[in-house]
C-alpha atoms as a PDB file:
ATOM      1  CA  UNK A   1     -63.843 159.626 -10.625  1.00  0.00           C
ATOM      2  CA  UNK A   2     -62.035 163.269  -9.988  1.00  0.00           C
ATOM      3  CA  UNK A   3     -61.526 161.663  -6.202  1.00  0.00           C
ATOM      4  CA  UNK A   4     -59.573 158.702  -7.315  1.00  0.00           C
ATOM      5  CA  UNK A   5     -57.876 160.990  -9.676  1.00  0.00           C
ATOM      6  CA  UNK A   6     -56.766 163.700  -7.595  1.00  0.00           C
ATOM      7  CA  UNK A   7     -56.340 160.640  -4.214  1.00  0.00           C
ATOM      8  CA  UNK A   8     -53.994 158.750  -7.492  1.00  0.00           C
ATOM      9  CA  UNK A   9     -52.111 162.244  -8.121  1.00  0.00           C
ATOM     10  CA  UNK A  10     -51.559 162.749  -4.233  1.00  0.00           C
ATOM     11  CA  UNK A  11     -50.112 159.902  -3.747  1.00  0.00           C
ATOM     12  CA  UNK A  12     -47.619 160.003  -6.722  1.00  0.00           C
ATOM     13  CA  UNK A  13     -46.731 162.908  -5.503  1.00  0.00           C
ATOM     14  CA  UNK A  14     -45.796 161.607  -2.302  1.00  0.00           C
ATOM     15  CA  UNK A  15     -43.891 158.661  -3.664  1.00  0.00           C
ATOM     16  CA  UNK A  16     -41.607 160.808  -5.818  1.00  0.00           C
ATOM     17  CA  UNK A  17     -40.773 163.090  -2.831  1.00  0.00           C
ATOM     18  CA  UNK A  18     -39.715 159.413  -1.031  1.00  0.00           C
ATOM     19  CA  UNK A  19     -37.883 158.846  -4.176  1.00  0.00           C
ATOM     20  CA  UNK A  20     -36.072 162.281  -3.695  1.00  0.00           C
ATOM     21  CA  UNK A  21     -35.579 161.638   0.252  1.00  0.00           C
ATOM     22  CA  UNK A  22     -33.823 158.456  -0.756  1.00  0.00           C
ATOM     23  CA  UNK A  23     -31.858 159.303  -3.743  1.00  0.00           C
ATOM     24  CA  UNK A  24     -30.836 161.981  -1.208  1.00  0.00           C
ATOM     25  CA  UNK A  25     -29.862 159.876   1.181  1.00  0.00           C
ATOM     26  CA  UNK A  26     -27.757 157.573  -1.350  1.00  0.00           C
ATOM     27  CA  UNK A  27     -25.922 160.138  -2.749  1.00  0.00           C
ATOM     28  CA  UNK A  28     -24.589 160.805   1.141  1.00  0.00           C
ATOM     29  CA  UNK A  29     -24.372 157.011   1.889  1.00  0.00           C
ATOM     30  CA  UNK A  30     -22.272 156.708  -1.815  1.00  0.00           C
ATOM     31  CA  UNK A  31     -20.017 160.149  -0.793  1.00  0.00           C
ATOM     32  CA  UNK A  32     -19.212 158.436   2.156  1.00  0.00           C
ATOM     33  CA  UNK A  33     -18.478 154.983   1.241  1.00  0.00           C
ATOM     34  CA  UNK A  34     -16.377 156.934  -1.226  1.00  0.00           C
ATOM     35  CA  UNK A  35     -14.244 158.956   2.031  1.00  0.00           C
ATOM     36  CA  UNK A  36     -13.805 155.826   3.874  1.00  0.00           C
ATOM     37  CA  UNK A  37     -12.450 154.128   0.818  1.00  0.00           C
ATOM     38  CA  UNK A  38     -10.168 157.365   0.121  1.00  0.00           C
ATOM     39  CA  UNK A  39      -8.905 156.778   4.055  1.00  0.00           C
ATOM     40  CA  UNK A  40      -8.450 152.981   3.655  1.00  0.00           C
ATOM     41  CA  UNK A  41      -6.709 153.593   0.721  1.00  0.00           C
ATOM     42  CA  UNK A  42      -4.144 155.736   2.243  1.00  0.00           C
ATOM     43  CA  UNK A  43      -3.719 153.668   5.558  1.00  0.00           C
ATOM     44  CA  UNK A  44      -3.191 150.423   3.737  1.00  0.00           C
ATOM     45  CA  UNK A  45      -0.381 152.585   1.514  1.00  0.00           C
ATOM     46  CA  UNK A  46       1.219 153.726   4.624  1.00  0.00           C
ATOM     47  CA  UNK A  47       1.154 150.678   6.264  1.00  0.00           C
ATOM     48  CA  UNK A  48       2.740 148.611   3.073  1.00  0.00           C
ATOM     49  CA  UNK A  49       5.244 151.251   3.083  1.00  0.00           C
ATOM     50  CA  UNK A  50       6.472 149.926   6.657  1.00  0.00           C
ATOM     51  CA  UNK A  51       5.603 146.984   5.598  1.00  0.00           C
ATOM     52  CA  UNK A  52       8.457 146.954   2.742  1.00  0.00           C
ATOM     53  CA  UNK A  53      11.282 148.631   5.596  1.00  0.00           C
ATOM     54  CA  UNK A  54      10.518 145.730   7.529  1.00  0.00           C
ATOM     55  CA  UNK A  55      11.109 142.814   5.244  1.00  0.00           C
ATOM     56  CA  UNK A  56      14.210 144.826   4.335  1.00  0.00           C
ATOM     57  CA  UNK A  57      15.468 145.051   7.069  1.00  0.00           C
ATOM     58  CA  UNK A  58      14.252 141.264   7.703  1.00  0.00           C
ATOM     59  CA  UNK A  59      17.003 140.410   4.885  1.00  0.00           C
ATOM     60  CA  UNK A  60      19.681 142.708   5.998  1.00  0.00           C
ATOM     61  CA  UNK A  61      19.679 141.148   9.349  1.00  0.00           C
ATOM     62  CA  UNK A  62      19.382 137.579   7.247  1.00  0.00           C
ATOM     63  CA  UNK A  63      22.633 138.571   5.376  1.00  0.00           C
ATOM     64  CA  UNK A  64      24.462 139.085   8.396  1.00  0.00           C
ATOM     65  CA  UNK A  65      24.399 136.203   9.912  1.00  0.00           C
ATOM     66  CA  UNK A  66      27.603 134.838   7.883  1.00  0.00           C
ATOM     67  CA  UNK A  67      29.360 137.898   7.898  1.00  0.00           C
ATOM     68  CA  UNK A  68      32.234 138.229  10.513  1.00  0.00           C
ATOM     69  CA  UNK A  69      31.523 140.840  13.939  1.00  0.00           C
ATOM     70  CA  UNK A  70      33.090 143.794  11.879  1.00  0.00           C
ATOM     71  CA  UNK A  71      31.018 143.199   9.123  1.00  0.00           C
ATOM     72  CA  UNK A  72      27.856 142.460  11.276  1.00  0.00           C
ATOM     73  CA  UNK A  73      28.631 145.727  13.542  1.00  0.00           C
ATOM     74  CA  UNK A  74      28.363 147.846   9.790  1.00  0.00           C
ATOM     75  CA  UNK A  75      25.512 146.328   9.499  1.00  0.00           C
ATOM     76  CA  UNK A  76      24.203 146.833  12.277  1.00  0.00           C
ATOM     77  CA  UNK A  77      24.309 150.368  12.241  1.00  0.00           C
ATOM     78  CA  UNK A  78      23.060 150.530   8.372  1.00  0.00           C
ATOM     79  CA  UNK A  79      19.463 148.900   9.039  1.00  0.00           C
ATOM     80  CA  UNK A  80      19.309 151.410  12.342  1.00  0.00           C
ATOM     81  CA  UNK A  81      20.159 153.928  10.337  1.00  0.00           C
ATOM     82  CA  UNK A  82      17.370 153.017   7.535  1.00  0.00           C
ATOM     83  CA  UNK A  83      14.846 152.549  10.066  1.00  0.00           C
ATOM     84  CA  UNK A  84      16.013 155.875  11.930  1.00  0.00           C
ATOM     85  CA  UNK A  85      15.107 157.769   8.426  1.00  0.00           C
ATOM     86  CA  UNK A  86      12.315 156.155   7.882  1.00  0.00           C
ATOM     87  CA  UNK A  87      10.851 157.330  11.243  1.00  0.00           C
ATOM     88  CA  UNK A  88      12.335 161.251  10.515  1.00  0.00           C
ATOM     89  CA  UNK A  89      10.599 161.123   7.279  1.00  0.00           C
ATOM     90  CA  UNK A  90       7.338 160.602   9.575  1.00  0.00           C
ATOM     91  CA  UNK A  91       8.301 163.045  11.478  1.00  0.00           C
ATOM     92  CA  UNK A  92       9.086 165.574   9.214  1.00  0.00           C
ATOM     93  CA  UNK A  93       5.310 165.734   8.373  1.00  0.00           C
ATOM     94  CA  UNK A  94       4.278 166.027  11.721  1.00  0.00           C
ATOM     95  CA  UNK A  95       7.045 168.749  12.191  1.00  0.00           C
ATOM     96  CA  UNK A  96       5.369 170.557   9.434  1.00  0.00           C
ATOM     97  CA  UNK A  97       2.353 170.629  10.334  1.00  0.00           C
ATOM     98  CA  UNK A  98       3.208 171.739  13.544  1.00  0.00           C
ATOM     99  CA  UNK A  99       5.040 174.600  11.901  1.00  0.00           C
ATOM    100  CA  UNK A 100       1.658 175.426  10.101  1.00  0.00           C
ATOM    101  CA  UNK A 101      -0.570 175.343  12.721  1.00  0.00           C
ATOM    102  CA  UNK A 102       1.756 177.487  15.105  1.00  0.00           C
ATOM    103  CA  UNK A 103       2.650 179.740  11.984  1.00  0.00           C
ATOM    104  CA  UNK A 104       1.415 183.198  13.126  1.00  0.00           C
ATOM    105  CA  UNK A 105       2.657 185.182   9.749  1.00  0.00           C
ATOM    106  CA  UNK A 106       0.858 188.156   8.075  1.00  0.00           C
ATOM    107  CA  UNK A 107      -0.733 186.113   5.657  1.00  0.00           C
ATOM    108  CA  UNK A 108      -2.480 184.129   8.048  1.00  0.00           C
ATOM    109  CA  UNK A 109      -3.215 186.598  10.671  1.00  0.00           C
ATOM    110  CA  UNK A 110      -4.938 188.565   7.492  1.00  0.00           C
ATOM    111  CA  UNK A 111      -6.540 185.487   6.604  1.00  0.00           C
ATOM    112  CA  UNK A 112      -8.269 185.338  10.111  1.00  0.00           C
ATOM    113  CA  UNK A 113      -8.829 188.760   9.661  1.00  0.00           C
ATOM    114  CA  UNK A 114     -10.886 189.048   6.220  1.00  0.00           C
ATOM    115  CA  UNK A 115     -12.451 185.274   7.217  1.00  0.00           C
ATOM    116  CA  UNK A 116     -12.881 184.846  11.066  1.00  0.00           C
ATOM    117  CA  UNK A 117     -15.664 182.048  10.304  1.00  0.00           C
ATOM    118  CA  UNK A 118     -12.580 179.789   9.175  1.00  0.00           C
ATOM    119  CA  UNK A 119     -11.409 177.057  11.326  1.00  0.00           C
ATOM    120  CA  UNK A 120      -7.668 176.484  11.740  1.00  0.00           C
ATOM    121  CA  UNK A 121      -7.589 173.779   9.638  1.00  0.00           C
ATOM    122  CA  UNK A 122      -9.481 175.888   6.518  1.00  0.00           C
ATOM    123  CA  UNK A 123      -7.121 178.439   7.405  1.00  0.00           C
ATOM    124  CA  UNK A 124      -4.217 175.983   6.718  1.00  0.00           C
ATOM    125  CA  UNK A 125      -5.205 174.697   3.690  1.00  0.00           C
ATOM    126  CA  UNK A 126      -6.359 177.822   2.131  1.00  0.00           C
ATOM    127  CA  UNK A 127      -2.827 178.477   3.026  1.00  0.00           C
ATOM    128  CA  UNK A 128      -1.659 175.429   0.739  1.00  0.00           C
ATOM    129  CA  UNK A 129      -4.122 176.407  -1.353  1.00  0.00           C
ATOM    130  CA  UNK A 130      -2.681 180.180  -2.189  1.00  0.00           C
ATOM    131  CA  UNK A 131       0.663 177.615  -2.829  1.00  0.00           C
ATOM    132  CA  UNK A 132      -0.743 176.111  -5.845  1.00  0.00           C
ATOM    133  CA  UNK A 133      -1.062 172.448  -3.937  1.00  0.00           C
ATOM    134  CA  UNK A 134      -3.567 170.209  -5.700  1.00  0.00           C
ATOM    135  CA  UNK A 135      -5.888 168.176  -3.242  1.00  0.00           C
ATOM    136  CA  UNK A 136      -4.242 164.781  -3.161  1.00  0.00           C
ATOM    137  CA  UNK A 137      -0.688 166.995  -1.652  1.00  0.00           C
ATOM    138  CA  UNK A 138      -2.291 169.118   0.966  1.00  0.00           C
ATOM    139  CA  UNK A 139      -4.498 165.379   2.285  1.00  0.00           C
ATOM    140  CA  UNK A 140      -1.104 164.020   2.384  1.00  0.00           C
ATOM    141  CA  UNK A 141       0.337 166.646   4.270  1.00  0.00           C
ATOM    142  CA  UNK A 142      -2.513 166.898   6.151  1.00  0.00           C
ATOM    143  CA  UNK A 143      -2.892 163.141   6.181  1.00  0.00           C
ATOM    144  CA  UNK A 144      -6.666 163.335   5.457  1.00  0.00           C
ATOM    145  CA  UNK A 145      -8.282 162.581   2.652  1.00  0.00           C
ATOM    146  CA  UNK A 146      -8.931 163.878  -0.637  1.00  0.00           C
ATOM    147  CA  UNK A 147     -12.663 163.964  -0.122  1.00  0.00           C
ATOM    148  CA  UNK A 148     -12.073 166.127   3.354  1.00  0.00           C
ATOM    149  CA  UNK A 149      -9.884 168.071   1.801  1.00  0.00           C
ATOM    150  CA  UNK A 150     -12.577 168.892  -1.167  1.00  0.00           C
ATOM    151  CA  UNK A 151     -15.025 169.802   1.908  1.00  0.00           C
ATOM    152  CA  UNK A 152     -13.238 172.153   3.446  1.00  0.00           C
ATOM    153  CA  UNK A 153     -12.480 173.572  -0.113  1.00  0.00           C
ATOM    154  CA  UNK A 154     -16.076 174.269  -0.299  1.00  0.00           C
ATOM    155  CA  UNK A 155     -16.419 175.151   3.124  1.00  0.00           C
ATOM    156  CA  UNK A 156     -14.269 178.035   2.453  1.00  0.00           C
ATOM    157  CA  UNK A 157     -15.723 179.048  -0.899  1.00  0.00           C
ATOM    158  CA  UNK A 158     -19.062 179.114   1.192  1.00  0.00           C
ATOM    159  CA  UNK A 159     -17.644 181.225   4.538  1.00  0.00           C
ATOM    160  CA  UNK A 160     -15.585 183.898   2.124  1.00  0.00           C
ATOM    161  CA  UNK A 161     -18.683 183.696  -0.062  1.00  0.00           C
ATOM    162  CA  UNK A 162     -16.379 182.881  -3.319  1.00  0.00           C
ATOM    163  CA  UNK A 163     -18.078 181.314  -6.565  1.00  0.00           C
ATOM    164  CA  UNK A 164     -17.433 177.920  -8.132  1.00  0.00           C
ATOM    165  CA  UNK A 165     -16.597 179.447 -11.450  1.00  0.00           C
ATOM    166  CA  UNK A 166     -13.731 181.474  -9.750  1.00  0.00           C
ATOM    167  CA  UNK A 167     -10.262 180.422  -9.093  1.00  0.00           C
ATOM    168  CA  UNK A 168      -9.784 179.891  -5.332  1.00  0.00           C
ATOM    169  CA  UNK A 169      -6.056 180.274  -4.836  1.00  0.00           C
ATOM    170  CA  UNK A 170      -6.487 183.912  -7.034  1.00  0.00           C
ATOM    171  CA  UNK A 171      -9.527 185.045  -5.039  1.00  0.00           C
ATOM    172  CA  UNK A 172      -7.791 184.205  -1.569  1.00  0.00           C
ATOM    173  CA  UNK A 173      -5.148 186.454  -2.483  1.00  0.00           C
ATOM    174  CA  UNK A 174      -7.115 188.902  -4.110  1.00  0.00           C
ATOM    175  CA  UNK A 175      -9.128 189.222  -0.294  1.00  0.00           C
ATOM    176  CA  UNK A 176      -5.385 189.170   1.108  1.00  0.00           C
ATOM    177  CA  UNK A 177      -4.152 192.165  -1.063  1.00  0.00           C
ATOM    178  CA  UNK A 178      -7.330 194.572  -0.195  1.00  0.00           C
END
């Protein structure tokens, strides 16, 4: 009888460490699914963005087809000047970013300094981070998403061995002013 118990407990055992494994393994599958849908909910928001210069430009160009050649010439120039600020205001981002990454300033170069375990991009948004930027900002400047941008949060709270009770954008500073 104490064979078949202890055999019975054994196997429980085992069966809740499976149990463990795979609630494990959901909680990754479920943080995922969770990413993706972050990053498909961005794409499809960018791409119904161009999606909405498009059509109106679609009806400008509609418009002009009974207006006389002066008024079609103004017209003309109006949608490519739309679609020309459309494509800066990509750019702009990009530019940024650039900036960023190429930024070589003292608060950075301290930065690498006191953390040399940080990648560039933890270095750039602890940077955004020290500006007060919320998580949904810096993935849109970044143009990741809000779960990556979380990561790399705790990435960095891991590498400059900060606490989760303590405000990040405070204690980067604080390691900044020492």
């Amino acid at each position: 009888m104490k064979q078949t118990y202890n055999e019975l407990h054994k196997e429980l055992q085992r069966v809740r460490a499976e149990l463990a494994e795979c609630k494990e393994e959901l909680a990754g599958m479920t943080a995922l699914v969770s990413e993706r849908t972050e990053e498909l909910n961005t794409v499809t928001e960018h791409i119904l963005r161009k999606r909405d210069v498009m059509l109106d430009s679609a009806d400008e160009l509609d418009a002009m087809k009974y207006d006389s050649v002066r008024h079609y010439e103004k017209h003309i120039k109006e949608v490519a000047n739309t679609l020309r600020s459309q494509v800066r205001g990509t750019d702009e981002l990009t530019d940024y970013e650039r900036q960023v990454l190429e930024s070589r300033d003292a608060k950075v170069k301290a930065l690498h300094r006191t953390f040399p375990d940080l990648t560039s991009t933890e270095l750039i948004i602890c940077i955004h981070v020290m500006q007060q930027k919320g998580n949904k900002q810096i993935a849109n400047l970044l143009r990741i998403s809000v779960r990556t941008v979380e990561w790399h949060r705790s990435s960095i709270r891991k590498k400059a061995g900060i606490a989760s009770d303590v405000s990040l954008p405070s204690a980067l500073r604080r390691h900044l002013d020492e």
